[in-house]
N, C-alpha and C. Protein backbone atom coordinates (compact mmCIF):
# COMPACT_ATOMS: atom_id res chain seq x y z
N UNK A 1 0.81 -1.18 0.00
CA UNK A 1 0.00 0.00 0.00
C UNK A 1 0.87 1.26 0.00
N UNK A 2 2.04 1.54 0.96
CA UNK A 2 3.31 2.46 0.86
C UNK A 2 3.52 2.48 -0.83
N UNK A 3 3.72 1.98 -1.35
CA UNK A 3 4.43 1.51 -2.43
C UNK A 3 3.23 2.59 -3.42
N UNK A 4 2.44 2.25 -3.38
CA UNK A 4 1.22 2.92 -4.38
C UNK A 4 0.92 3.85 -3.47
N UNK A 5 1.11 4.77 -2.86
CA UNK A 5 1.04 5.92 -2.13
C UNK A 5 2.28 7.02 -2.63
N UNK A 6 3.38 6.16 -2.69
CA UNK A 6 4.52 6.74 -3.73
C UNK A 6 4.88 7.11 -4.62
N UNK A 7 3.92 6.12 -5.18
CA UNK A 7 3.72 5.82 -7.48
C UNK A 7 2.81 7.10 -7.48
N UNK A 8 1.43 7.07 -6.30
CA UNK A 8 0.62 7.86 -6.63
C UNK A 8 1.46 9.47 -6.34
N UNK A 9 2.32 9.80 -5.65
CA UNK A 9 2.57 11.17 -5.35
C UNK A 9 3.83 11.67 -6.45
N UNK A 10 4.62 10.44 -7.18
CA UNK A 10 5.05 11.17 -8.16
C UNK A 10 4.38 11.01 -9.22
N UNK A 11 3.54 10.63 -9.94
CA UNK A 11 2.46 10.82 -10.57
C UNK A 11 1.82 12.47 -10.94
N UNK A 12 1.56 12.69 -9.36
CA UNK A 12 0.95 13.92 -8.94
C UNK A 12 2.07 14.99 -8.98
N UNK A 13 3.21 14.58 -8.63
CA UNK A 13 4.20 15.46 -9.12
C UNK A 13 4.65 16.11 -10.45
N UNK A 14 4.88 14.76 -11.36
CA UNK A 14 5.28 14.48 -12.64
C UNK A 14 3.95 15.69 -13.51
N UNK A 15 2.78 15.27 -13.18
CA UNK A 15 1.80 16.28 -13.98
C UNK A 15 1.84 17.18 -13.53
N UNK A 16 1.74 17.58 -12.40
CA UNK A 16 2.01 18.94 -12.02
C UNK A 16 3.35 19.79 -12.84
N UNK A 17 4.41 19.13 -12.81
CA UNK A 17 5.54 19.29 -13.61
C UNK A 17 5.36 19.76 -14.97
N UNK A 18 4.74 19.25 -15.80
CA UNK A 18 4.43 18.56 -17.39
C UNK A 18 3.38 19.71 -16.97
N UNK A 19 2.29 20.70 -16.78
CA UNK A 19 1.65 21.87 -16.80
C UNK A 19 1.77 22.78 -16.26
N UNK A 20 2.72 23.19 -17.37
CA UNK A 20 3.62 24.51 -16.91
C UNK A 20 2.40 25.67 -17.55
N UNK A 21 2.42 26.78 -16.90
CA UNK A 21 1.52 27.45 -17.43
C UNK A 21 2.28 28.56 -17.89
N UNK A 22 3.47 28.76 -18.34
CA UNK A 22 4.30 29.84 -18.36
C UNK A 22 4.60 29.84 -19.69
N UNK A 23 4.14 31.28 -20.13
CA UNK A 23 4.32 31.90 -21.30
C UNK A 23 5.84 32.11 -21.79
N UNK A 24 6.23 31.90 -23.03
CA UNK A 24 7.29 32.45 -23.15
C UNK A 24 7.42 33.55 -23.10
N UNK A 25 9.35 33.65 -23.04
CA UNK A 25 9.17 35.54 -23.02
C UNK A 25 8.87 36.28 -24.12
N UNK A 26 8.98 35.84 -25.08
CA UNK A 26 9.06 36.43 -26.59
C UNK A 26 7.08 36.28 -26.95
N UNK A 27 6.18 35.86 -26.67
CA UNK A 27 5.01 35.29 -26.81
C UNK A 27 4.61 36.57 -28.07
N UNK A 28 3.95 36.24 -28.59
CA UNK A 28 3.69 37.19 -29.48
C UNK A 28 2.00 37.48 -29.10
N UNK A 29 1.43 38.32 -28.62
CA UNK A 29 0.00 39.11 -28.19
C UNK A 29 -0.81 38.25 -28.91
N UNK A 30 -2.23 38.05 -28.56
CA UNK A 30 -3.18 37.46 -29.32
C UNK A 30 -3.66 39.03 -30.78
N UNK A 31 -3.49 40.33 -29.87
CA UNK A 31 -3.94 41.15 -31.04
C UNK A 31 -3.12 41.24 -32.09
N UNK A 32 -2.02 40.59 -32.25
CA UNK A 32 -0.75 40.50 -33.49
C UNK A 32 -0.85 39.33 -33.71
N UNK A 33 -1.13 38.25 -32.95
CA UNK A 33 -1.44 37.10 -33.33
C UNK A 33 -2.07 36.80 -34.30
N UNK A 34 -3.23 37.48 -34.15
CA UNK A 34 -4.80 37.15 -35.49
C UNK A 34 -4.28 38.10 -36.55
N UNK A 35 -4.05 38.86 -36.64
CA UNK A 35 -3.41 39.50 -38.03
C UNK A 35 -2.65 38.41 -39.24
N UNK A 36 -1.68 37.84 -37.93
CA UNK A 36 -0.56 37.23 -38.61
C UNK A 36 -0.90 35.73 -38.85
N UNK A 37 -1.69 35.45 -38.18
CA UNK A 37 -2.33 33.79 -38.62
C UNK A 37 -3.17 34.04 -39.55
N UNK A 38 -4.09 35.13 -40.15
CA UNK A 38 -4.88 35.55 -41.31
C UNK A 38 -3.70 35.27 -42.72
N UNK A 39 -2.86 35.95 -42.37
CA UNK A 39 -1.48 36.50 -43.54
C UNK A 39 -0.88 35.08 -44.14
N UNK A 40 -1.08 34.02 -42.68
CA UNK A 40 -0.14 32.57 -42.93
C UNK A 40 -1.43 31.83 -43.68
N UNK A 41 -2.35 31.77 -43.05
CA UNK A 41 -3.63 30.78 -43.88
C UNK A 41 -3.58 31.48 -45.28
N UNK A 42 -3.68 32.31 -45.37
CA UNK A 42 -3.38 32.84 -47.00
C UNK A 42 -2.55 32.51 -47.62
N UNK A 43 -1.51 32.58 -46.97
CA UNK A 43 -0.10 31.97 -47.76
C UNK A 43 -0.41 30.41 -48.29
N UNK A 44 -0.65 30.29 -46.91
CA UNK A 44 -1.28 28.54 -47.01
C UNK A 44 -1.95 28.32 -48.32
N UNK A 45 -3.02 29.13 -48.95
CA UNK A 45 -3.86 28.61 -49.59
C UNK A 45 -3.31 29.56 -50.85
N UNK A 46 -2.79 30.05 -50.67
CA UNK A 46 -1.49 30.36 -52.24
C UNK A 46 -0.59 29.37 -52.49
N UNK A 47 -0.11 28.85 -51.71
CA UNK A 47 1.10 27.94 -52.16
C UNK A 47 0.39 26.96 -52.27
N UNK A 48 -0.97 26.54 -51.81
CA UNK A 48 -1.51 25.23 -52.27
C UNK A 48 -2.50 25.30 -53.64
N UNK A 49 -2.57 26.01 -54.01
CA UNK A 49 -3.59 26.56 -55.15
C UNK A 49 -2.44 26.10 -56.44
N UNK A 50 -1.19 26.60 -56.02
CA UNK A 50 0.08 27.07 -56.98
C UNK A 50 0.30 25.47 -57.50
N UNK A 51 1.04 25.04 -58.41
CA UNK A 51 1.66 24.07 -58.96
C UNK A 51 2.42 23.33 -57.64
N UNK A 52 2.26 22.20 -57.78
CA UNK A 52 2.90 20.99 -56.54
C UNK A 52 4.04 20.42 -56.58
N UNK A 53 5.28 21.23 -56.95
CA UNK A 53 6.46 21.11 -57.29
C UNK A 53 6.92 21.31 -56.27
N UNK A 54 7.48 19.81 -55.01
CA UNK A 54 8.11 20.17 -53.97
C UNK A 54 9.20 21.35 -53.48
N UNK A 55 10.00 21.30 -54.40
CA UNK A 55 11.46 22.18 -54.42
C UNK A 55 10.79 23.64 -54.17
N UNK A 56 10.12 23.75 -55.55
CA UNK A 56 9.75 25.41 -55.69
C UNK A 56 9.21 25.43 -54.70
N UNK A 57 7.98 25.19 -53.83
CA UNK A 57 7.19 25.01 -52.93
C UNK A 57 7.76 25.53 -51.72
N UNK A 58 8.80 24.65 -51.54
CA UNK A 58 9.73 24.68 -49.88
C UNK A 58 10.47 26.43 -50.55
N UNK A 59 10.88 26.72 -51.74
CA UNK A 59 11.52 28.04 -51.95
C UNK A 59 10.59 29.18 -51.80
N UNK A 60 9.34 28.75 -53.16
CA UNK A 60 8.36 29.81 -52.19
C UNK A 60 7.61 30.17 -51.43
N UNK A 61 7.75 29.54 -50.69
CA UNK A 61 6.54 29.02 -48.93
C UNK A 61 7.87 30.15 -48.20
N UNK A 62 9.24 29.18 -48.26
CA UNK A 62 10.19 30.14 -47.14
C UNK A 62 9.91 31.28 -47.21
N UNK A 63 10.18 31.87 -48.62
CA UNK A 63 10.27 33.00 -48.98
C UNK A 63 8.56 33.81 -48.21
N UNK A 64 7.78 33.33 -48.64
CA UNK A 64 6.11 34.09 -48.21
C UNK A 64 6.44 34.12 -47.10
N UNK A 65 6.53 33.19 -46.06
CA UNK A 65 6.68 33.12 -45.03
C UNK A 65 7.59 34.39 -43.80
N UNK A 66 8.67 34.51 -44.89
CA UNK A 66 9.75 35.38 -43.73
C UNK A 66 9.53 36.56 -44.62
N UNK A 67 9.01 36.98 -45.32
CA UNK A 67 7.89 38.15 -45.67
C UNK A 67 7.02 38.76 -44.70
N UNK A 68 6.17 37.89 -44.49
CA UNK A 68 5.04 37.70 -43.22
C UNK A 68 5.72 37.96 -42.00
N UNK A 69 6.84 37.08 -41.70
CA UNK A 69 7.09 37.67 -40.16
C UNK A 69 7.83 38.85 -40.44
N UNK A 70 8.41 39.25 -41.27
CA UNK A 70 9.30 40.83 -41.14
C UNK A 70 7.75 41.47 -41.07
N UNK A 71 6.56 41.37 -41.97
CA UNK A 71 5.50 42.27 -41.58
C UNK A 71 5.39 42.35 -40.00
N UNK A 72 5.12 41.73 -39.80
CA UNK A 72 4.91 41.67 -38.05
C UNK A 72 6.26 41.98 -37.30
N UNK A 73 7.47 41.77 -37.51
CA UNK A 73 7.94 42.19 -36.80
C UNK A 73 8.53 40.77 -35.56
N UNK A 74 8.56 39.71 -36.18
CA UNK A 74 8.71 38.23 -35.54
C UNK A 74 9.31 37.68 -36.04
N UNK A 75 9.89 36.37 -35.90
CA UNK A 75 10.86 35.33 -36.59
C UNK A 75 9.73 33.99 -36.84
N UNK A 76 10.45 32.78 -37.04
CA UNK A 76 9.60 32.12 -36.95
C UNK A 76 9.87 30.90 -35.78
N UNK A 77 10.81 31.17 -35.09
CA UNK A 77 10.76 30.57 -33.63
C UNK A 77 10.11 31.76 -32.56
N UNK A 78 9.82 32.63 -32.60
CA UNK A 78 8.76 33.39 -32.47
C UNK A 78 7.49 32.69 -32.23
N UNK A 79 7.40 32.89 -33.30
CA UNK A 79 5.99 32.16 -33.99
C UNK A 79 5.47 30.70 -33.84
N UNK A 80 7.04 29.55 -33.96
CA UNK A 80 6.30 28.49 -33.31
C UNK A 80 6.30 28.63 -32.03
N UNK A 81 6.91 28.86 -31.20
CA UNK A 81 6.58 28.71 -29.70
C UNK A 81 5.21 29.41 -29.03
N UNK A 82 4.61 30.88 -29.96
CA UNK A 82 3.54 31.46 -29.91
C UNK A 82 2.67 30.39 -29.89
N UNK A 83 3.02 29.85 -31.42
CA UNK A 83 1.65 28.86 -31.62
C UNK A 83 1.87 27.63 -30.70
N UNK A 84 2.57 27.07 -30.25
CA UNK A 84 2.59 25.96 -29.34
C UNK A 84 2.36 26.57 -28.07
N UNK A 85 2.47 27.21 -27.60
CA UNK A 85 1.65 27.97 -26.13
C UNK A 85 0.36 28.10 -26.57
N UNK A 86 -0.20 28.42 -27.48
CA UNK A 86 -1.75 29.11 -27.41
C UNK A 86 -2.44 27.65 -28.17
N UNK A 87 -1.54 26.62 -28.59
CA UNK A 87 -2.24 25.25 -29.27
C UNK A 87 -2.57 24.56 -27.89
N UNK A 88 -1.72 24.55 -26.73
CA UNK A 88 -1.75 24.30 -25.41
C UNK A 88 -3.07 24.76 -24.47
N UNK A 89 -2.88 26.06 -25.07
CA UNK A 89 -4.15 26.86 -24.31
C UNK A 89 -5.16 27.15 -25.09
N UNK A 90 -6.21 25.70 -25.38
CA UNK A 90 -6.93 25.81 -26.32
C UNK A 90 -8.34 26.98 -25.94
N UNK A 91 -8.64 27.15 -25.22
CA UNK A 91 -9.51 28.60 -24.76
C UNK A 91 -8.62 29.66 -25.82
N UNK A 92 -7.77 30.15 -25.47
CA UNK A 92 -7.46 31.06 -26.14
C UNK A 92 -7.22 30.64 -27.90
N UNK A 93 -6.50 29.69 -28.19
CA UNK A 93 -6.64 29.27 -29.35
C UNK A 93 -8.05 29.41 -30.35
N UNK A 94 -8.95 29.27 -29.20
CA UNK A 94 -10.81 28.88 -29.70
C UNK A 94 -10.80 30.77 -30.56
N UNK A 95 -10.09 31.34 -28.96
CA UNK A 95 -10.72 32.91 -29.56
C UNK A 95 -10.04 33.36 -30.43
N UNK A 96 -8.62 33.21 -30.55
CA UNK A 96 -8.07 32.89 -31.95
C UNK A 96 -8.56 32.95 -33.23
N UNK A 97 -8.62 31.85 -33.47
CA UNK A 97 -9.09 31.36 -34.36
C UNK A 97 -10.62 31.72 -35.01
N UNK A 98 -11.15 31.92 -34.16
CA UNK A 98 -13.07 32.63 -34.10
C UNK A 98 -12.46 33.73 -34.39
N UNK A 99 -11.71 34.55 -34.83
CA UNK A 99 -11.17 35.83 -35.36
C UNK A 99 -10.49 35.73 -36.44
N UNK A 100 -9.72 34.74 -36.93
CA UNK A 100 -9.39 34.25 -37.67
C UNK A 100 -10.27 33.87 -38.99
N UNK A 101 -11.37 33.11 -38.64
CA UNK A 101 -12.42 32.69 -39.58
C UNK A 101 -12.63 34.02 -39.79
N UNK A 102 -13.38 34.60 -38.56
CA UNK A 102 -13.94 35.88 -39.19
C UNK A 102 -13.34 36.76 -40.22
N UNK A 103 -12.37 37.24 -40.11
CA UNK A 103 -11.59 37.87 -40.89
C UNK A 103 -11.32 37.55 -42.43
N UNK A 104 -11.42 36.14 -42.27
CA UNK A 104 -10.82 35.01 -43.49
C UNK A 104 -12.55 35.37 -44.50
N UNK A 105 -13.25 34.91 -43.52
CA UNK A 105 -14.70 35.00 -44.22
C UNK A 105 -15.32 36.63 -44.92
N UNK A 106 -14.65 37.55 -44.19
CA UNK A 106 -14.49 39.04 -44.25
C UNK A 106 -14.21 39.37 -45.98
N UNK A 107 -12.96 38.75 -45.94
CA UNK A 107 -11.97 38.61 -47.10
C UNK A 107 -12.44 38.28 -48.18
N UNK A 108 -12.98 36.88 -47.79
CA UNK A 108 -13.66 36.23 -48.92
C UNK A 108 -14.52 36.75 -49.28
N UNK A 109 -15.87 37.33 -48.86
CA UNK A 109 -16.83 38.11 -49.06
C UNK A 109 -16.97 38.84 -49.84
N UNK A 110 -15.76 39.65 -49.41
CA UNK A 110 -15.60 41.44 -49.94
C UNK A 110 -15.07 40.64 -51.62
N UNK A 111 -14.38 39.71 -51.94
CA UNK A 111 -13.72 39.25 -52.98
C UNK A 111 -15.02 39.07 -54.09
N UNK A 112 -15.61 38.20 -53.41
CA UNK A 112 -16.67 37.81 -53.70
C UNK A 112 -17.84 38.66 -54.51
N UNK A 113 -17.88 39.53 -53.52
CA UNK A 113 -18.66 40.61 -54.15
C UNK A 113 -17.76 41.78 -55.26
N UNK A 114 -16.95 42.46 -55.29
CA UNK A 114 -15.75 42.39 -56.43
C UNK A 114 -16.09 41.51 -57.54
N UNK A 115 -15.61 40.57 -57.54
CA UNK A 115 -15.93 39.67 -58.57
C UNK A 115 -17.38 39.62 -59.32
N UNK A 116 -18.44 39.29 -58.12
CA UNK A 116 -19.33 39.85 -59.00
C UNK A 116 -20.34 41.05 -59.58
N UNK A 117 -19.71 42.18 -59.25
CA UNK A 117 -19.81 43.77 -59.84
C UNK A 117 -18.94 43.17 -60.88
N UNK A 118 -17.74 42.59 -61.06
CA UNK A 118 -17.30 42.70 -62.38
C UNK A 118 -17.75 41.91 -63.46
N UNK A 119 -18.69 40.95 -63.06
CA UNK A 119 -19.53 39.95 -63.75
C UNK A 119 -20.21 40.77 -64.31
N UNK A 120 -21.09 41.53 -63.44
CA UNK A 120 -22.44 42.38 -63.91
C UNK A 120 -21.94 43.40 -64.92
N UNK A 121 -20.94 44.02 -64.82
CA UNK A 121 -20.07 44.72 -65.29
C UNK A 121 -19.67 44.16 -67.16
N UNK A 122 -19.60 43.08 -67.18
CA UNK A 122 -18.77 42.47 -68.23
C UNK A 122 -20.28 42.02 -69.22
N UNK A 123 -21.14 41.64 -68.38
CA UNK A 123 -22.46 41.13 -68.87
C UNK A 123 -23.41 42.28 -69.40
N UNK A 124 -23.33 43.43 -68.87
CA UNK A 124 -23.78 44.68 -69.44
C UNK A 124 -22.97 45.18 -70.31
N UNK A 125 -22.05 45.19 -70.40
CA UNK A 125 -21.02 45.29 -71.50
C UNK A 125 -21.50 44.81 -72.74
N UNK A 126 -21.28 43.55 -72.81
CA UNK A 126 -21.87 42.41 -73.47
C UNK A 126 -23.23 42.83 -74.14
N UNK A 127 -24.20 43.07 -73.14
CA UNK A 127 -25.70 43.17 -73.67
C UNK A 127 -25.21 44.56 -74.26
N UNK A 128 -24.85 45.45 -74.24
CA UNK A 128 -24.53 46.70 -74.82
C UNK A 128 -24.52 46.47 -76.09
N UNK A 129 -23.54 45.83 -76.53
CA UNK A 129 -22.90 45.86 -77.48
C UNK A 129 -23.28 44.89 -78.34
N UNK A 130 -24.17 43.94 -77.96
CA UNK A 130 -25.11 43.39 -79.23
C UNK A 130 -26.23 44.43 -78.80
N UNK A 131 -26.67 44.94 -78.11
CA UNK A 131 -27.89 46.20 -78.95
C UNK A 131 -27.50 46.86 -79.95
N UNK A 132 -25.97 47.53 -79.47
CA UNK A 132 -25.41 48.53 -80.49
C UNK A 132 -25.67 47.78 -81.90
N UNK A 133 -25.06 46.06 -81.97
CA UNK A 133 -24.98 45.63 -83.16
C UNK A 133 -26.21 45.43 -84.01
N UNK A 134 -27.79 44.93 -82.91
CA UNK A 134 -28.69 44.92 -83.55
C UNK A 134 -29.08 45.98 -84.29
N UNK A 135 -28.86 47.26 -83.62
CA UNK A 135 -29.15 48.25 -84.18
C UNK A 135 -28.07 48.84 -85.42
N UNK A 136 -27.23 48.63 -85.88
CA UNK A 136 -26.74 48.77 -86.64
C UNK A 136 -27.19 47.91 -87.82
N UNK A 137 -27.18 46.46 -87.55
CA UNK A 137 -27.74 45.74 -88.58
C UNK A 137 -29.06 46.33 -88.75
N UNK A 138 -30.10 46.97 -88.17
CA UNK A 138 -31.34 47.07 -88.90
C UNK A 138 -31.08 48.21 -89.37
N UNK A 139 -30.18 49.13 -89.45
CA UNK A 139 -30.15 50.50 -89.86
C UNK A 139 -29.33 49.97 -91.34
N UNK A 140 -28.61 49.04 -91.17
CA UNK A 140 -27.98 48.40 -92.76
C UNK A 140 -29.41 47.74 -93.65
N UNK A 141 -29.89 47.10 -92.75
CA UNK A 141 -30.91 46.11 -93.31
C UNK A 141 -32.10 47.39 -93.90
N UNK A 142 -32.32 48.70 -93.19
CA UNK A 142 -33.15 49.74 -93.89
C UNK A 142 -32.60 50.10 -94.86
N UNK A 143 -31.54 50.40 -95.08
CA UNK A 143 -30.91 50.91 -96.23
C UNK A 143 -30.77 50.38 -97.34
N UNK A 144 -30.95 49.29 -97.24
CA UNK A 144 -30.56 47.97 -98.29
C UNK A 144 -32.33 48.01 -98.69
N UNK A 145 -32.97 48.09 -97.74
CA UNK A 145 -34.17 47.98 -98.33
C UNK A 145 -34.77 48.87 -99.23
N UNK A 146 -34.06 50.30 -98.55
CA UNK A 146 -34.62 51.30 -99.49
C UNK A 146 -33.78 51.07 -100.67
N UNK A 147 -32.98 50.90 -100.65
CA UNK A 147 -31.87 51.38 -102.20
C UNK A 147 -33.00 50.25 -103.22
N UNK A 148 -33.55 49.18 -102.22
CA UNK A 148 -34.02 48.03 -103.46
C UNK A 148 -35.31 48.24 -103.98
N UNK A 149 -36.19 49.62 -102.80
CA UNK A 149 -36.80 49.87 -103.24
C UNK A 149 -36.94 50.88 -104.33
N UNK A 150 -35.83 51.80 -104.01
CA UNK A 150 -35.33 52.66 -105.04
C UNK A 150 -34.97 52.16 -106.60
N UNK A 151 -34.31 51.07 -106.31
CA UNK A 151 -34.26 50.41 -107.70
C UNK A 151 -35.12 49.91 -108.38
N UNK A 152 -36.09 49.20 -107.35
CA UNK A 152 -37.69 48.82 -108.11
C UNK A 152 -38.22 49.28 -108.43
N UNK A 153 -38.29 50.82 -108.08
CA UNK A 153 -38.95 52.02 -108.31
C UNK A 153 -38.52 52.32 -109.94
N UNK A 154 -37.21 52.35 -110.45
CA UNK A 154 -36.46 52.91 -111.39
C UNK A 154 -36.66 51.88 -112.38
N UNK A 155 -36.97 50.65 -111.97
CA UNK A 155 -37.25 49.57 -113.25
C UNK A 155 -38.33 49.94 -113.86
N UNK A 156 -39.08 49.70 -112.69
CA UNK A 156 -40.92 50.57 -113.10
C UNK A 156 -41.45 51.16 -113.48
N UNK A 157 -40.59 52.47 -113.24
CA UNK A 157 -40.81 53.84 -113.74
C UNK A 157 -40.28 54.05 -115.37
């Protein structure tokens, strides 16, 4: 019974140990945080959109990447230890990320709508310019009519 009274208190030690609640010093703010996890999911979904050529990939991922942290003002051991503290502290991660979407969905939206003003844009265009043409053809197609009536006229006469 000693024996498992022992197991049980370093146990209780050991986890206590293993939940450290201590931030690094460098931690990067949750309000610079969500900026800069917006900037990386983008990247994300540029370099995955792009051609799947490992080499180039790893060249231009680095490259986007230490772009992004000079924006901010971070490295990217910075950045992982940020994100492994706040992956830890999934509460804050939750609010994270719920800012994250938002923003992402923000983005998309506004794109979204862009895109289609330029639809409507291209489609009125479009209808324009076969009116213009209908109307040109019937203003040919009058003329042609008169000249033939003019000529029928001149056979006749």
């Amino acid at each position: 019974m000693r024996f498992y009274k022992i197991l049980f208190s370093f146990i209780v030690l050991f986890l206590g140990a293993c939940n450290k609640d201590n931030a690094p010093d460098n931690l990067i703010d949750k309000e610079k945080f969500v900026p800069l996890m917006v900037d990386v999911h983008m990247a994300d979904g540029y370099l995955g959109a792009g051609t799947q050529i490992p080499d180039s990939l790893s060249v231009r991922g680095n490259g986007l990447y230490m772009a992004i942290f000079k924006k901010y003002g971070v490295d990217s051991a910075q950045f992982r230890k940020s994100f492994q503290y706040y992956s830890y502290h999934l509460n804050d991660m939750n609010d994270i990320y719920k800012e994250v979407v938002a923003r992402l969905k923000a983005k998309n939206d506004s794109i979204v709508k862009v895109q289609a003003a330029e639809e409507m844009r291209k489609t009125k265009l479009r209808m324009d310019s076969t009116a213009k043409a209908a109307k040109k053809d019937s203003v040919k197609r009058s003329i042609k009519q008169d000249s033939i009536k003019k000529l029928n006229a001149k056979k006749h006469a």
